[in-house]
N, C-alpha and C. Protein backbone atom coordinates (compact mmCIF):
# COMPACT_ATOMS: atom_id res chain seq x y z
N UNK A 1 37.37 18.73 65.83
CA UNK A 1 37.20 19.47 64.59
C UNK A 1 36.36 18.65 63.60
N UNK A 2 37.04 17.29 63.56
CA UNK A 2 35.75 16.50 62.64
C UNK A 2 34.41 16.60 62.90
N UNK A 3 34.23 16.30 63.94
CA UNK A 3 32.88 16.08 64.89
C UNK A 3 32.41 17.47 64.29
N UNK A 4 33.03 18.91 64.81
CA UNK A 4 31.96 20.01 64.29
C UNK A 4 31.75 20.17 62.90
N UNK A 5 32.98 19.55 61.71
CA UNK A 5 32.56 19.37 60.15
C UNK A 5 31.22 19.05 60.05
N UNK A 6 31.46 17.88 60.74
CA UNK A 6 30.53 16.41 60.03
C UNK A 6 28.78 17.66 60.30
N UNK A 7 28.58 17.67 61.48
CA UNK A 7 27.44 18.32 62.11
C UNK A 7 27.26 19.37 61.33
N UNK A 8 27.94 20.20 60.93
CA UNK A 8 27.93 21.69 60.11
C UNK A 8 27.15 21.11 58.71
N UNK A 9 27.86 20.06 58.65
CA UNK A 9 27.54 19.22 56.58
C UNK A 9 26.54 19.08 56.87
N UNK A 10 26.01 18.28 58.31
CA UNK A 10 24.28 17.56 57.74
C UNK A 10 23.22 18.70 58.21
N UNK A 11 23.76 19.58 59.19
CA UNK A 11 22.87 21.07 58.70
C UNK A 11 22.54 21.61 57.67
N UNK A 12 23.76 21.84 57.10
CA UNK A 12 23.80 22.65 55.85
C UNK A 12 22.85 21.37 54.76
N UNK A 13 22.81 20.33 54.90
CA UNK A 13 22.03 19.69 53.70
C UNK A 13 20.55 19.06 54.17
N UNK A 14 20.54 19.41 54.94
CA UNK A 14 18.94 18.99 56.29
C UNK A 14 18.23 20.22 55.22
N UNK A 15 16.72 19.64 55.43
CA UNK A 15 15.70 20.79 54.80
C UNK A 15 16.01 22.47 55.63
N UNK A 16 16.55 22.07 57.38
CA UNK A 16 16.97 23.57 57.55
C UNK A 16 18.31 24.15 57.14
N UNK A 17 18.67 23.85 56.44
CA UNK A 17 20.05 24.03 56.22
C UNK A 17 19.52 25.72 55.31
N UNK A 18 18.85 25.75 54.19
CA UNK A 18 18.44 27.44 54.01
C UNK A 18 18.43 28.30 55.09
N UNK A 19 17.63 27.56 56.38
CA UNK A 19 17.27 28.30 57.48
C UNK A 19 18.34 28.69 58.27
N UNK A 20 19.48 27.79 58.50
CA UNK A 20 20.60 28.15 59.00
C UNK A 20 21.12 29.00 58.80
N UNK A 21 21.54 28.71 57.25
CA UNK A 21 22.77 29.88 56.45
C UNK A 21 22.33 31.11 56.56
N UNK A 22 20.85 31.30 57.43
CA UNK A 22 20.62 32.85 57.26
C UNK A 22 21.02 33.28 58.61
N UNK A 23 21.35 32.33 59.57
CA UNK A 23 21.80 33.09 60.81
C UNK A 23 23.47 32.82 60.78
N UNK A 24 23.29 34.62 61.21
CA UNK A 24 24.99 34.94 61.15
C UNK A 24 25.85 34.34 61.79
N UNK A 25 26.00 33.39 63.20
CA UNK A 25 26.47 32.38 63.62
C UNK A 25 26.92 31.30 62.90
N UNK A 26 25.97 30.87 61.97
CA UNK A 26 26.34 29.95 61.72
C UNK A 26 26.65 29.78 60.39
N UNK A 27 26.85 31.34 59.64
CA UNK A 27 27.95 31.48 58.51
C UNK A 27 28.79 31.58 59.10
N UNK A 28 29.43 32.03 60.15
CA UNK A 28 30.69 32.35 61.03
C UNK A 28 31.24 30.37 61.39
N UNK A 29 30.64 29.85 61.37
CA UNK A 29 31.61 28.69 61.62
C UNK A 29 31.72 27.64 60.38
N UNK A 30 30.37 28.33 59.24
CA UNK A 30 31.02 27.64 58.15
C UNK A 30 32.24 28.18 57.13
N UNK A 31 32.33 29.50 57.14
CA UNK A 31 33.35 29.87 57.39
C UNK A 31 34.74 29.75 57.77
N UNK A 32 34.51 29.23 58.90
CA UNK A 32 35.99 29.17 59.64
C UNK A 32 36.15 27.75 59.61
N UNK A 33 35.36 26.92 59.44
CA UNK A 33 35.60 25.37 59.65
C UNK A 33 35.39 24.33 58.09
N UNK A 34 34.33 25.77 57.49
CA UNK A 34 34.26 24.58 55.89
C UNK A 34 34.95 24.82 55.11
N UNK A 35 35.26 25.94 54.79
CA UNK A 35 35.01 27.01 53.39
C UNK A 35 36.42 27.89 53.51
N UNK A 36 37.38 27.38 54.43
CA UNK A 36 38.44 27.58 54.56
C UNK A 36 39.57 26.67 55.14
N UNK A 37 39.28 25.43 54.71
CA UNK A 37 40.05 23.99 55.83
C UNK A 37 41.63 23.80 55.89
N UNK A 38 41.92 24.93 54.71
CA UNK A 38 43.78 24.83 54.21
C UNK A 38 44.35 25.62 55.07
N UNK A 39 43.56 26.59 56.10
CA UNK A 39 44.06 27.80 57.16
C UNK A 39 44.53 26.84 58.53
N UNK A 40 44.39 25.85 58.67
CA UNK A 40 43.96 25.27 59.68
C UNK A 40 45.57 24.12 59.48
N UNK A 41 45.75 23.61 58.08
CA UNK A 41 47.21 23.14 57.62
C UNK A 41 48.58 23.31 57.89
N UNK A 42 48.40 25.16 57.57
CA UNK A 42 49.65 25.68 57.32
C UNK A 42 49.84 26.45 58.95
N UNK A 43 49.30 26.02 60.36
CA UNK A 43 49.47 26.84 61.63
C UNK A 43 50.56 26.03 62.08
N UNK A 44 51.15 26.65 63.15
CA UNK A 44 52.37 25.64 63.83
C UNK A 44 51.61 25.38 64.41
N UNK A 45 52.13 23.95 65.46
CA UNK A 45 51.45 23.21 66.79
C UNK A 45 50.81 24.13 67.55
N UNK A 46 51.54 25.26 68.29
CA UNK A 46 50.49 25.84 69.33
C UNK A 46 49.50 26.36 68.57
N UNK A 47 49.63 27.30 67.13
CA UNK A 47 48.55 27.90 66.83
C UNK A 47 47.27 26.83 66.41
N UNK A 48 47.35 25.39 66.04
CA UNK A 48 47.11 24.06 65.56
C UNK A 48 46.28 24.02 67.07
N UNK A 49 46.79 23.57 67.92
CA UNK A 49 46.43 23.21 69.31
C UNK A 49 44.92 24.62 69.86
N UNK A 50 45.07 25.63 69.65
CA UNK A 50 44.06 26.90 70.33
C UNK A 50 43.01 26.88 68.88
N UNK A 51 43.45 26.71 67.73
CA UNK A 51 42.16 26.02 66.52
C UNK A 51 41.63 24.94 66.78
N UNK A 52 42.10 23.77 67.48
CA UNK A 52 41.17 22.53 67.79
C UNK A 52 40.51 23.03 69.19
N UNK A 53 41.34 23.42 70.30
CA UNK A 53 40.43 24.14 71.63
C UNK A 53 39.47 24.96 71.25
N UNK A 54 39.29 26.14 70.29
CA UNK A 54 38.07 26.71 69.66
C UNK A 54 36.98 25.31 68.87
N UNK A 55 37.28 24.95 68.17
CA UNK A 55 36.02 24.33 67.66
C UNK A 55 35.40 23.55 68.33
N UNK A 56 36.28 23.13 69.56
CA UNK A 56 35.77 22.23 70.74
C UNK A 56 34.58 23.16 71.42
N UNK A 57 35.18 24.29 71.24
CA UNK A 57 34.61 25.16 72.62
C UNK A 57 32.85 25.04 71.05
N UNK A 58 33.56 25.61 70.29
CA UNK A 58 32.40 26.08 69.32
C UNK A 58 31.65 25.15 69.00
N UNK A 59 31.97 23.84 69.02
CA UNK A 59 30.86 22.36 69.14
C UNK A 59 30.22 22.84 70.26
N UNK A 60 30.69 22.24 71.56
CA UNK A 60 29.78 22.85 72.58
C UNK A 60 28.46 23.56 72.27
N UNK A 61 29.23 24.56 72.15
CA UNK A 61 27.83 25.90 72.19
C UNK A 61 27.06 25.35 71.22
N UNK A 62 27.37 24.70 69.94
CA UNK A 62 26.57 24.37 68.91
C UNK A 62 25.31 23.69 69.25
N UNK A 63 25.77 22.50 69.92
CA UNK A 63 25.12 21.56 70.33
C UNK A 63 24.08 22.12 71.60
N UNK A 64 24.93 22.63 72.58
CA UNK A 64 23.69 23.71 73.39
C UNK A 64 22.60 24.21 72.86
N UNK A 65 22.95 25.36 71.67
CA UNK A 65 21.86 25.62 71.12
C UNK A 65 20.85 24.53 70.23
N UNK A 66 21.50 23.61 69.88
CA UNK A 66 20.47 22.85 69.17
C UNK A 66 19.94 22.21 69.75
N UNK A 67 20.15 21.73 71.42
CA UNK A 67 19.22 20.85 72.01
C UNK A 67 18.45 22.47 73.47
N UNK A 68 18.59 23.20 73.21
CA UNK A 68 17.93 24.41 73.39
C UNK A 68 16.33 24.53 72.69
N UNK A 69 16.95 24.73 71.70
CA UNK A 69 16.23 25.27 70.58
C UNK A 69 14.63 24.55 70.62
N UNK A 70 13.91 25.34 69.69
CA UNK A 70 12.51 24.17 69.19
C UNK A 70 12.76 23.40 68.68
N UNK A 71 13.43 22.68 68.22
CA UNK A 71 13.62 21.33 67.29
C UNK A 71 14.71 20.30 68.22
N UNK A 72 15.06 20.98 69.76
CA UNK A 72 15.77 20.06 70.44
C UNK A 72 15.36 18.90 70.80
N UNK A 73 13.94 18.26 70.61
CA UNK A 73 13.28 17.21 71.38
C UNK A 73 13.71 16.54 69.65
N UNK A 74 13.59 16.95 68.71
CA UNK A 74 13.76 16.13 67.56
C UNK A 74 15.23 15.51 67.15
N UNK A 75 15.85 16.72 67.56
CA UNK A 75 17.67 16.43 67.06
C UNK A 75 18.19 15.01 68.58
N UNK A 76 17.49 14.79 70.00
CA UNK A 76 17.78 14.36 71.00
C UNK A 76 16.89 12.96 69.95
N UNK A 77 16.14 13.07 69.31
CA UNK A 77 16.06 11.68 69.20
C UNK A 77 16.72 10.84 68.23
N UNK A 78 17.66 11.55 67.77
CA UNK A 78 19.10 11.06 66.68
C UNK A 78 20.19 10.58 67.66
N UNK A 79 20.51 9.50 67.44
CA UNK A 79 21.87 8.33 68.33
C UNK A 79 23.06 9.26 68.10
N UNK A 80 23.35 9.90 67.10
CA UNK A 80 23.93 10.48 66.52
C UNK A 80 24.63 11.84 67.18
N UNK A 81 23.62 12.41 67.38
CA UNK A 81 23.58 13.81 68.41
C UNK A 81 23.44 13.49 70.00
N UNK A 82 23.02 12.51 70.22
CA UNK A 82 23.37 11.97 71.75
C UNK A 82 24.42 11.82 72.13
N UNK A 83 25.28 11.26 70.77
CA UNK A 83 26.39 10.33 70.75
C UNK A 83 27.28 11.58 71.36
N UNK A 84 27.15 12.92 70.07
CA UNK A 84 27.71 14.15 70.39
C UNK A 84 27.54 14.78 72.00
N UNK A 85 26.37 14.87 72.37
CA UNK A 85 26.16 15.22 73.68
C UNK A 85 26.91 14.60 74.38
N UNK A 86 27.13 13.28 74.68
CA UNK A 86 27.63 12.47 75.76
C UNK A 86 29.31 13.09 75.32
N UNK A 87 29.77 13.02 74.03
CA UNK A 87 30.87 13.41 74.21
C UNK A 87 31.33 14.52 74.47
N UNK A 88 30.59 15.72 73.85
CA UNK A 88 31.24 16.88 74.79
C UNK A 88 30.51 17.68 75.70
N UNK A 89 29.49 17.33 76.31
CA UNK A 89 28.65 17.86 77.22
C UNK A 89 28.55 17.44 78.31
């Protein structure tokens, strides 16, 4: 869950970060992961446990698409986003 914060923040403040917020994806996980973090507090363990298995799953895909994408040869040359790759890819 940190891991997809942190990544969501330096999108959202990267020069594409305008460009982002206009695709509906990726209001959908700032949404669910920024802009609502107290939903995530008040779940019991199992519901706690299938919210961290989603953002896992939803890093994933994140990261898919961004080393997909046209700007994947740029984001692969950040230690940073490798770091991410190696860990959940």
């Amino acid at each position: 869950e940190s891991d997809l914060k942190l990544l969501l923040r330096r999108i959202q403040r990267s020069p594409l970060g305008p460009v982002a917020r206009t695709n509906r994806n990726f209001r959908t996980l700032d949404e669910r992961y920024l802009r609502h973090p107290d939903r995530a507090l008040s779940m019991s363990p199992p519901q706690r446990v299938a919210y961290l298995e989603g953002a896992e799953k939803d890093l994933v895909l994140l990261l898919g698409r961004l080393d997909r994408g046209p700007l994947g040869v740029l984001f692969r040359r950040r230690k940073s986003f490798r770091t991410l790759q190696e860990r959940y890819l």
